[in-house]
C-alpha atoms as a PDB file:
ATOM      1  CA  UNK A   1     -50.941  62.839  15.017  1.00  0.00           C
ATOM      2  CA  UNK A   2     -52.148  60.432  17.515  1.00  0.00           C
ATOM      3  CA  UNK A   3     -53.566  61.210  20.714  1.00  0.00           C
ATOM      4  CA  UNK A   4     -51.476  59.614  23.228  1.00  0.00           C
ATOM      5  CA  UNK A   5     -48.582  61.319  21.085  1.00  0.00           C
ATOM      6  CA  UNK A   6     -50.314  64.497  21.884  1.00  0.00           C
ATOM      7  CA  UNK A   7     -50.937  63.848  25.375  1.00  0.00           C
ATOM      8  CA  UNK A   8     -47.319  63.582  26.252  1.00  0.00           C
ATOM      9  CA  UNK A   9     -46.196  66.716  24.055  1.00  0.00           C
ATOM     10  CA  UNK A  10     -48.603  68.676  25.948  1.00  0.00           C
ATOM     11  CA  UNK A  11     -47.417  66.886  29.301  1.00  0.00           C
ATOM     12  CA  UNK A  12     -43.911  67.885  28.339  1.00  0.00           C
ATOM     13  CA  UNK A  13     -44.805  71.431  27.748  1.00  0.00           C
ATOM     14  CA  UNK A  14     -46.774  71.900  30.760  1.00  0.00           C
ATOM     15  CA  UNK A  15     -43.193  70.352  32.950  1.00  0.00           C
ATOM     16  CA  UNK A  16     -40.762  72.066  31.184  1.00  0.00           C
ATOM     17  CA  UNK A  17     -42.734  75.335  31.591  1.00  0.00           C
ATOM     18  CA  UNK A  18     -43.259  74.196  35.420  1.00  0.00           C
ATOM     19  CA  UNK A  19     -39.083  73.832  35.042  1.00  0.00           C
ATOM     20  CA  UNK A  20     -38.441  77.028  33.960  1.00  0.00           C
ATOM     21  CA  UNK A  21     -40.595  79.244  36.737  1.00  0.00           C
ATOM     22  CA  UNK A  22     -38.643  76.815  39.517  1.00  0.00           C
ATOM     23  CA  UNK A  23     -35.481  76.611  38.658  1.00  0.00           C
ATOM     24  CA  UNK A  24     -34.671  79.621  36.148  1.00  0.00           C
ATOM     25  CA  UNK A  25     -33.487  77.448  33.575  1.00  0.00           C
ATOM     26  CA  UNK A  26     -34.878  77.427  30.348  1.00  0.00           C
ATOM     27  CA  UNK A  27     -37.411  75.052  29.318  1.00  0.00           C
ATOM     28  CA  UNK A  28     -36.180  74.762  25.849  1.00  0.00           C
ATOM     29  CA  UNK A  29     -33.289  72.530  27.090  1.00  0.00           C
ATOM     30  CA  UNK A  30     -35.078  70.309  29.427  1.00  0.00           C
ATOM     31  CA  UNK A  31     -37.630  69.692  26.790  1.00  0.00           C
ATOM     32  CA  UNK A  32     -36.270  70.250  23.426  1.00  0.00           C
ATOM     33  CA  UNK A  33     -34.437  66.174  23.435  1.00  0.00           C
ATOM     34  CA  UNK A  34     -37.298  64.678  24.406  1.00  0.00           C
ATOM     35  CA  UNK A  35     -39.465  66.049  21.415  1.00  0.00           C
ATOM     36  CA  UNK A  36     -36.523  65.653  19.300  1.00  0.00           C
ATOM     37  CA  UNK A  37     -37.258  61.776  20.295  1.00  0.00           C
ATOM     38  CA  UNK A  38     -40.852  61.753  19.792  1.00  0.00           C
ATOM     39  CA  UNK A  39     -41.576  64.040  17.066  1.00  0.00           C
ATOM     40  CA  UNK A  40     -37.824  63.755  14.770  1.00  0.00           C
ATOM     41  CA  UNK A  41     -35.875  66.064  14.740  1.00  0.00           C
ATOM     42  CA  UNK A  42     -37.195  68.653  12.574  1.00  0.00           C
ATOM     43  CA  UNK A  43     -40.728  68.609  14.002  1.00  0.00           C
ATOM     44  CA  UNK A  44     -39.531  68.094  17.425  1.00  0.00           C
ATOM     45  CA  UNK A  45     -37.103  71.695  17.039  1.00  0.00           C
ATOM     46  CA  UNK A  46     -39.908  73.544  14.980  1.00  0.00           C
ATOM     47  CA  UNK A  47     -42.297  73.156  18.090  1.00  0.00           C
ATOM     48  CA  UNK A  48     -39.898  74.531  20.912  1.00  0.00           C
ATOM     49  CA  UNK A  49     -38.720  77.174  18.607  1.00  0.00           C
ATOM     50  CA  UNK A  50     -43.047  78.267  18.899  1.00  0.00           C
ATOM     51  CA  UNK A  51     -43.178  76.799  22.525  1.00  0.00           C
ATOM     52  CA  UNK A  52     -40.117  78.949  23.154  1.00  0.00           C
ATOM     53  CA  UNK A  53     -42.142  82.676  21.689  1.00  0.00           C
ATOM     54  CA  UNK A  54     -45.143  81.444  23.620  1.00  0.00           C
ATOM     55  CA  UNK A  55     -43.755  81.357  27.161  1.00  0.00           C
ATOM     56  CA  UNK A  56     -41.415  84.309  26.719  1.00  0.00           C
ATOM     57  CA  UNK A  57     -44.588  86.058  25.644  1.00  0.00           C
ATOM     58  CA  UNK A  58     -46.689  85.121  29.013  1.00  0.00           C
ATOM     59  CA  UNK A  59     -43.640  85.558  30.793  1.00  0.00           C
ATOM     60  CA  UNK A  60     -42.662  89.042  29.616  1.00  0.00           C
ATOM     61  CA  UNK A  61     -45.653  91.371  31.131  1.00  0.00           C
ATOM     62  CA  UNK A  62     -44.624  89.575  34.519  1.00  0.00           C
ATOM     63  CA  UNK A  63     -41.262  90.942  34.177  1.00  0.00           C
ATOM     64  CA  UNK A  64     -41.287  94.326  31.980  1.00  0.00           C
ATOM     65  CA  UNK A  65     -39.968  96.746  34.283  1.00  0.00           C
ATOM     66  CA  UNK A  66     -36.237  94.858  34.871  1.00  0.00           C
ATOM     67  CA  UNK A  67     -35.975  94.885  30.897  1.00  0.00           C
ATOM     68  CA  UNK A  68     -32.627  96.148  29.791  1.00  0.00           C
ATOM     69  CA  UNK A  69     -33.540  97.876  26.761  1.00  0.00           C
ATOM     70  CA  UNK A  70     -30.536  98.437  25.502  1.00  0.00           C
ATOM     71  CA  UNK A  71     -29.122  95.250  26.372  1.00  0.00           C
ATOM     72  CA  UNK A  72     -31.896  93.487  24.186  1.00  0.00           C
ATOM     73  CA  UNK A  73     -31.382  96.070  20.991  1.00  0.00           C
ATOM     74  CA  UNK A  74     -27.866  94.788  21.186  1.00  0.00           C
ATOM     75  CA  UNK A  75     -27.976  91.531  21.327  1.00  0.00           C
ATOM     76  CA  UNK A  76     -31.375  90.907  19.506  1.00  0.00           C
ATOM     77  CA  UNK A  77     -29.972  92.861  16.083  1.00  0.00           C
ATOM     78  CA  UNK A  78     -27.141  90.013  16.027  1.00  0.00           C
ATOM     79  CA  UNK A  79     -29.259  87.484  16.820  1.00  0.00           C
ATOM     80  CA  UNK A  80     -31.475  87.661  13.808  1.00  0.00           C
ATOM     81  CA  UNK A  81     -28.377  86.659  11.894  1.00  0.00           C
ATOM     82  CA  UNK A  82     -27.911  83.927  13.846  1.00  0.00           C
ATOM     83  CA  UNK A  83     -31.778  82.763  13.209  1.00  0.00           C
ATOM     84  CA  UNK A  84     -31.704  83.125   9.482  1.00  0.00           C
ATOM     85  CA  UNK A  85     -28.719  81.123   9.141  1.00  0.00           C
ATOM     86  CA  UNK A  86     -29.707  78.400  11.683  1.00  0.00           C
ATOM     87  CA  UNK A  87     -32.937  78.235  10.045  1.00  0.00           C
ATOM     88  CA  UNK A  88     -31.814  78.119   6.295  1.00  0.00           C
ATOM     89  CA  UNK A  89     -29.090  75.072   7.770  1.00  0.00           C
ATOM     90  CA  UNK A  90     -31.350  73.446  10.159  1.00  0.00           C
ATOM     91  CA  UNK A  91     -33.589  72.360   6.944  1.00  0.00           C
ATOM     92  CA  UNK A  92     -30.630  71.457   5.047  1.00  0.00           C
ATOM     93  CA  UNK A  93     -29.647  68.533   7.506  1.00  0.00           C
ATOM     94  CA  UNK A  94     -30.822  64.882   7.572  1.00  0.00           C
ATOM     95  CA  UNK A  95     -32.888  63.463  10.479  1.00  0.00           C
ATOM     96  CA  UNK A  96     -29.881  62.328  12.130  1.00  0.00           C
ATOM     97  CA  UNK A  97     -27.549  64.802  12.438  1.00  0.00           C
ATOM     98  CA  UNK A  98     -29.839  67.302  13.042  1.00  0.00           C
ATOM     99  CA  UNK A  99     -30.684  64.754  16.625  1.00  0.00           C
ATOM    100  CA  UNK A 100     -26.767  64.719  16.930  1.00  0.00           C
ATOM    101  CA  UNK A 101     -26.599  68.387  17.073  1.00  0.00           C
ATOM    102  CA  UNK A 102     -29.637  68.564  19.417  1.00  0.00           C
ATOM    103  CA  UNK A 103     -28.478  65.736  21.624  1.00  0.00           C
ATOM    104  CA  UNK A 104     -24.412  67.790  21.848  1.00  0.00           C
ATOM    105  CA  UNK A 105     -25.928  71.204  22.278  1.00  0.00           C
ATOM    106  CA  UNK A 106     -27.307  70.120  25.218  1.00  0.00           C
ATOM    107  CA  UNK A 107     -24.851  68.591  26.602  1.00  0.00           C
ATOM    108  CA  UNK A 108     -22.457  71.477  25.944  1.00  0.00           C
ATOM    109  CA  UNK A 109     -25.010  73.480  28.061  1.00  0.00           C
ATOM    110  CA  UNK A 110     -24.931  71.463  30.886  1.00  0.00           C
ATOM    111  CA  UNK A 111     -21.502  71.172  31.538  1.00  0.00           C
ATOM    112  CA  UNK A 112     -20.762  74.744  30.561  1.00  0.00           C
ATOM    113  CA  UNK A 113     -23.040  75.441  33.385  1.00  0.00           C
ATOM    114  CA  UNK A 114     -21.430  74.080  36.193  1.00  0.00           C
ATOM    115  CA  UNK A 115     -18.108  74.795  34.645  1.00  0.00           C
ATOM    116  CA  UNK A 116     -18.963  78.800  34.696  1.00  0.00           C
ATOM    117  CA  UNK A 117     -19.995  78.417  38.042  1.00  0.00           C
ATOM    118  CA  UNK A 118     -15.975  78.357  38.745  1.00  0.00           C
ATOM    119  CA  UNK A 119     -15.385  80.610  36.526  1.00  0.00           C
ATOM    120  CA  UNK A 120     -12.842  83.749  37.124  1.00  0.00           C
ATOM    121  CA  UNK A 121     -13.413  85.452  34.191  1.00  0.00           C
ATOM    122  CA  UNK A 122     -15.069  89.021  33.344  1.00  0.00           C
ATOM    123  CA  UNK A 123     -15.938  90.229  29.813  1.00  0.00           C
ATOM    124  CA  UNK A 124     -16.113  93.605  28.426  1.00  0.00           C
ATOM    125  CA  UNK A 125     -16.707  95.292  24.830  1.00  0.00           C
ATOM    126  CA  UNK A 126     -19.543  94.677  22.155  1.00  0.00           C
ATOM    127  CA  UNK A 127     -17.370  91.729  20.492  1.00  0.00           C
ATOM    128  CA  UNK A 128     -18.821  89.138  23.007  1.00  0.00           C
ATOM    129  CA  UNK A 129     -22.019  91.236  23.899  1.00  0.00           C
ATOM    130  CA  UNK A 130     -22.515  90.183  19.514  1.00  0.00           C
ATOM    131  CA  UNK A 131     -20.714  87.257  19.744  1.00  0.00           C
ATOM    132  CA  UNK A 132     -23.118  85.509  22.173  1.00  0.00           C
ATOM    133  CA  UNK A 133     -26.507  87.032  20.400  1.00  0.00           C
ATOM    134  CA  UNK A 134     -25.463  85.566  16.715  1.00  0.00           C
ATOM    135  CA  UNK A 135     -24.715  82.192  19.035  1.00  0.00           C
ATOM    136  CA  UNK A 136     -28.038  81.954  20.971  1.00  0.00           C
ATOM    137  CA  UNK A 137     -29.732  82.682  17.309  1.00  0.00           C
ATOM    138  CA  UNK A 138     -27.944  79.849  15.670  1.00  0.00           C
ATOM    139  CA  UNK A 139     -28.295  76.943  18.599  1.00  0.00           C
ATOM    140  CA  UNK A 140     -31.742  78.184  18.944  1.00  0.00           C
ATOM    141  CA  UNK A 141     -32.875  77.663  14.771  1.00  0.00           C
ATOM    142  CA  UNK A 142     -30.513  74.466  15.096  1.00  0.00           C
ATOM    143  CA  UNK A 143     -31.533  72.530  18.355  1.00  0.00           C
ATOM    144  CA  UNK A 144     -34.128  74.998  20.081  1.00  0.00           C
ATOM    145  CA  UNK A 145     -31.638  75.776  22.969  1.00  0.00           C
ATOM    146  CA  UNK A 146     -30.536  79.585  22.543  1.00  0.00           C
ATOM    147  CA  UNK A 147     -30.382  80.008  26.005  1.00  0.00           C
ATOM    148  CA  UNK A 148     -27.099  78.683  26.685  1.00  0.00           C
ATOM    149  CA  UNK A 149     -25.041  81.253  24.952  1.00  0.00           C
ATOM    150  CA  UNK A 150     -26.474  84.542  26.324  1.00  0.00           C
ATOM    151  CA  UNK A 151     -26.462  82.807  29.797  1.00  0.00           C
ATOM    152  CA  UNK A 152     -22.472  82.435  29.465  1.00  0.00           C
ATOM    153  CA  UNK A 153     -22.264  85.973  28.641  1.00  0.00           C
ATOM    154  CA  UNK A 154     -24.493  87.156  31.610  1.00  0.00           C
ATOM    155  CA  UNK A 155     -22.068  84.754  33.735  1.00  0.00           C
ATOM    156  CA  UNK A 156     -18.800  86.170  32.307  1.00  0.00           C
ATOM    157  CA  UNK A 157     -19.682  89.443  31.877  1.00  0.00           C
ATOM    158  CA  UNK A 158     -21.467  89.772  35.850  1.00  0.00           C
ATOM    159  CA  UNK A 159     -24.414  90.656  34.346  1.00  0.00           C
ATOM    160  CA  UNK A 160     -27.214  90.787  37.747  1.00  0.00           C
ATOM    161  CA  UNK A 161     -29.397  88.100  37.119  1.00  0.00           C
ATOM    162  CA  UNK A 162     -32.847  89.809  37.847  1.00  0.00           C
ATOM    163  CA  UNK A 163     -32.106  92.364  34.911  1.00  0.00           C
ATOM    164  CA  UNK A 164     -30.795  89.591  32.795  1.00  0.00           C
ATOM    165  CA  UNK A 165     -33.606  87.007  32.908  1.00  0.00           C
ATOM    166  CA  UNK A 166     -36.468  90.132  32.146  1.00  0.00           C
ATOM    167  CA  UNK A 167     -34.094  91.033  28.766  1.00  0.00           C
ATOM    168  CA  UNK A 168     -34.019  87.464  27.649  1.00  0.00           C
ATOM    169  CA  UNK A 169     -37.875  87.056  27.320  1.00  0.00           C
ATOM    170  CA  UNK A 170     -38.502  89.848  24.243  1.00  0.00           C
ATOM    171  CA  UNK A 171     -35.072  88.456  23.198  1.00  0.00           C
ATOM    172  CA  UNK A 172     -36.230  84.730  23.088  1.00  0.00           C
ATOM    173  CA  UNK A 173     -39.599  86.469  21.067  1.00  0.00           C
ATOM    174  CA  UNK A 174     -37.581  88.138  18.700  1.00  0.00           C
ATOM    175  CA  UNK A 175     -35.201  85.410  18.336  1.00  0.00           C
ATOM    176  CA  UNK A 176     -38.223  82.866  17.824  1.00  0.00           C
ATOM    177  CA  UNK A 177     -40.215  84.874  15.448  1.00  0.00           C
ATOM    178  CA  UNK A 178     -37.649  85.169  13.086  1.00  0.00           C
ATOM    179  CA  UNK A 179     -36.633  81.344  13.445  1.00  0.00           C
ATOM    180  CA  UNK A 180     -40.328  80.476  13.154  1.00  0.00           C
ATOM    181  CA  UNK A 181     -40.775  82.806  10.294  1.00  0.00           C
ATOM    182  CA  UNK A 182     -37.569  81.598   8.329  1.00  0.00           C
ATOM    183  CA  UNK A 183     -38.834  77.841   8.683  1.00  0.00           C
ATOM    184  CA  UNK A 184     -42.421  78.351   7.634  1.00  0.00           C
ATOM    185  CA  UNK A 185     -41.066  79.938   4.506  1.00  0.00           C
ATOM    186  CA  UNK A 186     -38.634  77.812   3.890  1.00  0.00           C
ATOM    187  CA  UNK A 187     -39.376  74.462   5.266  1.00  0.00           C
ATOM    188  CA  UNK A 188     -43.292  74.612   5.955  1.00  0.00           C
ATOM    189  CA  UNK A 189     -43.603  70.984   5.660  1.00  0.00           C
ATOM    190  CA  UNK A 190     -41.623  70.700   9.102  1.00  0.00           C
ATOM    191  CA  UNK A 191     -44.304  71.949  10.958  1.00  0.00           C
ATOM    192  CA  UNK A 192     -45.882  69.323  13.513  1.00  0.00           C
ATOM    193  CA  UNK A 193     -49.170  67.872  12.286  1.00  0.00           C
ATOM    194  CA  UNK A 194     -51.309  68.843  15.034  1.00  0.00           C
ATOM    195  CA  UNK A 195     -54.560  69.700  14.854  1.00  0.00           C
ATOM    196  CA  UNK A 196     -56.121  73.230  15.992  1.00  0.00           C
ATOM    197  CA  UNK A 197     -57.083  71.958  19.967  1.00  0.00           C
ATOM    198  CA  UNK A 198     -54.041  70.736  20.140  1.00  0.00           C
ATOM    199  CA  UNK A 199     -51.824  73.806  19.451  1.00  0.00           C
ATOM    200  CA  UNK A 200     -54.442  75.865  21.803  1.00  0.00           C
ATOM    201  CA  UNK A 201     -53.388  73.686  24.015  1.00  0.00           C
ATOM    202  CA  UNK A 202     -50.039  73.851  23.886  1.00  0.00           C
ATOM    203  CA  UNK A 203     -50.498  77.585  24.599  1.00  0.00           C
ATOM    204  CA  UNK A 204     -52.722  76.654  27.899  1.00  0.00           C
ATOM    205  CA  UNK A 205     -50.512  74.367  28.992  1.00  0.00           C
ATOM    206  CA  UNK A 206     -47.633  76.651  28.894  1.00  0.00           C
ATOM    207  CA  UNK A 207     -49.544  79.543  30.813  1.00  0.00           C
ATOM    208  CA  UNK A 208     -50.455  76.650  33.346  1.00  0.00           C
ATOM    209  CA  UNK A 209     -47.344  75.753  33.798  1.00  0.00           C
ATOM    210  CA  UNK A 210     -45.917  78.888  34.870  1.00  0.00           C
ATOM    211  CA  UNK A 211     -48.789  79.809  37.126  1.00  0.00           C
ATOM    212  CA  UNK A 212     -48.344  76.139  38.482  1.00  0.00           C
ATOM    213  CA  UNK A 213     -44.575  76.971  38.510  1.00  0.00           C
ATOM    214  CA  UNK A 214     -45.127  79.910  40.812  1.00  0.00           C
ATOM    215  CA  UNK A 215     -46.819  77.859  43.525  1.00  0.00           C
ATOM    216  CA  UNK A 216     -44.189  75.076  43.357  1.00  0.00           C
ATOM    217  CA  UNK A 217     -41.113  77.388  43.572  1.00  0.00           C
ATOM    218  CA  UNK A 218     -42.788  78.321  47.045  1.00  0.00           C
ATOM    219  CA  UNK A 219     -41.879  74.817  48.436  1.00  0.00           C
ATOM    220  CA  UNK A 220     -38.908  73.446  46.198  1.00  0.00           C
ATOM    221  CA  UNK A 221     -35.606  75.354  47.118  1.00  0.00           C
ATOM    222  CA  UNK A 222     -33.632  76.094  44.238  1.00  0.00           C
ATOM    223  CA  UNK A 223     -31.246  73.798  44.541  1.00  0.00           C
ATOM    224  CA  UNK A 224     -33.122  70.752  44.104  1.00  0.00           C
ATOM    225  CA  UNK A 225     -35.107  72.008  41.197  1.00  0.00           C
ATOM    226  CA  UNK A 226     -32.189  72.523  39.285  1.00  0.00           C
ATOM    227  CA  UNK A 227     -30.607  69.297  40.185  1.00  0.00           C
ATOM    228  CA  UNK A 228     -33.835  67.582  39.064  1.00  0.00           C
ATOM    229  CA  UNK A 229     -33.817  69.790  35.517  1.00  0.00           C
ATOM    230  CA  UNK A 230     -30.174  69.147  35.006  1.00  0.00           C
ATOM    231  CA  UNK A 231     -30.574  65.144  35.698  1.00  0.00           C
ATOM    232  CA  UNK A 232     -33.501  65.062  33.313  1.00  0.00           C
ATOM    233  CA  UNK A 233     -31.646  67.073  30.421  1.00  0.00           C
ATOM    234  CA  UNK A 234     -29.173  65.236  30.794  1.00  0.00           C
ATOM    235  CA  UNK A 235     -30.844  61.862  30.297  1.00  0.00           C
ATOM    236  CA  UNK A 236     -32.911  63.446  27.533  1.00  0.00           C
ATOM    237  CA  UNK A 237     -29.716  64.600  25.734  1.00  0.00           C
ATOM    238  CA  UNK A 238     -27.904  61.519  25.850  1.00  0.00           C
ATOM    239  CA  UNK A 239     -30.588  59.772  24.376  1.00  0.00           C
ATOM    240  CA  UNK A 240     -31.093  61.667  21.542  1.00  0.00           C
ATOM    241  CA  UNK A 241     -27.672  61.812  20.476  1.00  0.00           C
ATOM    242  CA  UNK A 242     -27.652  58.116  20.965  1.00  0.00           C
ATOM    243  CA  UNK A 243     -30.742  57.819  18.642  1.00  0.00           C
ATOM    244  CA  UNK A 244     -29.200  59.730  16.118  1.00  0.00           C
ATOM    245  CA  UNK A 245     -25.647  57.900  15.932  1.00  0.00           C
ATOM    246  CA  UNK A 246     -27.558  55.081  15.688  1.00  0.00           C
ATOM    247  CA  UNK A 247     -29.725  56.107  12.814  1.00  0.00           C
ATOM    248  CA  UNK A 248     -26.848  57.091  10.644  1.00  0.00           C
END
C-alpha cells in the first residue's frame, strides 16, 4: 500500500476517533464510507471492524464503572450470531454490493437518528433487548456500523445514556473480535495490506484521537459536533453508494 494511501487512512482514524469523544457518535459511521472508497469494500470494512475493537478497548478503562453488566451479557450473547453470519455473508458479496450496503446502512442511521429523536415510543421485554444485539452484529460484519441498532434500542427503551455508552465499549470488543476472527478464518485475503508501522499506527492514532477528543469537546458544544459528524457521514455515505451503483 502506498504511502499517501496510508497517510489519509491514518488521518481518517485519528478524526473519526476525534468524532467519537466530541460528539458521542460512533466513529465507525463517520469513517467506515470513506474507507469503503479508498480501500474497496472488503478491505475498507475489515479495518473498522479492528479500528472499531481498538478504540472500544482504550475507551473502556475510561468508562468501567457505568458498565451494565448485565445489559452487555444480554445483548453481547445475541450479537455473536449476528457476527458469524455477517461475516460468513459479508465475504460472499461482490465489491459492489457490499459498497451499496455500506453506503444504505449509513444512511439508514442517520435518518433513524433524528427520526428517534421524535420518537414516543418505549420498549420492554428481551425480544428487542435480542433483537437489536443480533442487528448491531450483522450491520457491524456487513458495513462496520453496529452502532446504530443498539443506539435505537437505548432510545426506545429510555435507556440513560451515561450507563449505555460504558456497556457498548466491551460490547463493540466482543462484537469485533468475533467479526475479526470469523473474517481472518474465512476470508484472510481481505485483510488491508499494510505494513507493521502502519497498523501501530493506526492504534496511536486512535489513542490520540481520543485524548485529542477530550480537549476539543471542552470548546465545541455538542451540537455543532454532531452537526459536523452527521454532514460528513452523510456525504461519505452517499458517495459510496453512488460508487457502488455505478460499478455494477
Amino acid at each position: 500500500m502506498e504511502l499517501p494511501l496510508i497517510a489519509l487512512v491514518l488521518g481518517m482514524v485519528v478524526l473519526g476517533a476525534i468524532a467519537q469523544r466530541v460528539a458521542g457518535l460512533g466513529f465507525a459511521m463517520l469513517i467506515s464510507p470513506f474507507l469503503v472508497i479508498a480501500l474497496g469494500a472488503h478491505q475498507g470494512v475489515f479495518l473498522v471492524n479492528i479500528c472499531g475493537v481498538v478504540s472500544s478497548a482504550i475507551i473502556m478503562p475510561r468508562v468501567w464503572k457505568d458498565i451494565d453488566w448485565s445489559m452487555f451479557r444480554w445483548l453481547a450473547s445475541f450479537s455473536v450470531f449476528g457476527s458469524v453470519s455477517g461475516a460468513l455473508l459479508a465475504g460472499s458479496l461482490p465489491q459492489a454490493p457490499l459498497s451499496i450496503i455500506v453506503g444504505a446502512v449509513v444512511l439508514a442511521a442517520l435518518a433513524l437518528s433524528l427520526i428517534l429523536v421524535r420518537a414516543d415510543v418505549t420498549l420492554n421485554g428481551q425480544f428487542p433487548k435480542g433483537s437489536a444485539g443480533f442487528l448491531s452484529g450483522l450491520t457491524n460484519a456487513l458495513a462496520g456500523v453496529g452502532g446504530p441498532a443498539v443506539s435505537a434500542y437505548a432510545v426506545l427503551a429510555r435507556w440513560p445514556q451515561r450507563p449505555f455508552a460504558a456497556t457498548l465499549q466491551p460490547f463493540f470488543v466482543v462484537t469485533g473480535v468475533v467479526t475479526v476472527a470469523m473474517k481472518f478464518i474465512t476470508t484472510p485475503d481481505q485483510l488491508p495490506p499494510l505494513p507493521a508501522w502502519a497498523w501501530i499506527g493506526v492504534a496511536v492514532f486512535i489513542w490520540a484521537g481520543v485524548l485529542i477528543g477530550e480537549q476539543v469537546q471542552r470548546v465545541v458544544t455538542d451540537r455543532h459536533a454532531r452537526f459536523f459528524v452527521l454532514c460528513f457521514a452523510f456525504f461519505g455515505a452517499i458517495t459510496a453508494l453512488v460508487s457502488g451503483l455505478r460499478a455494477l
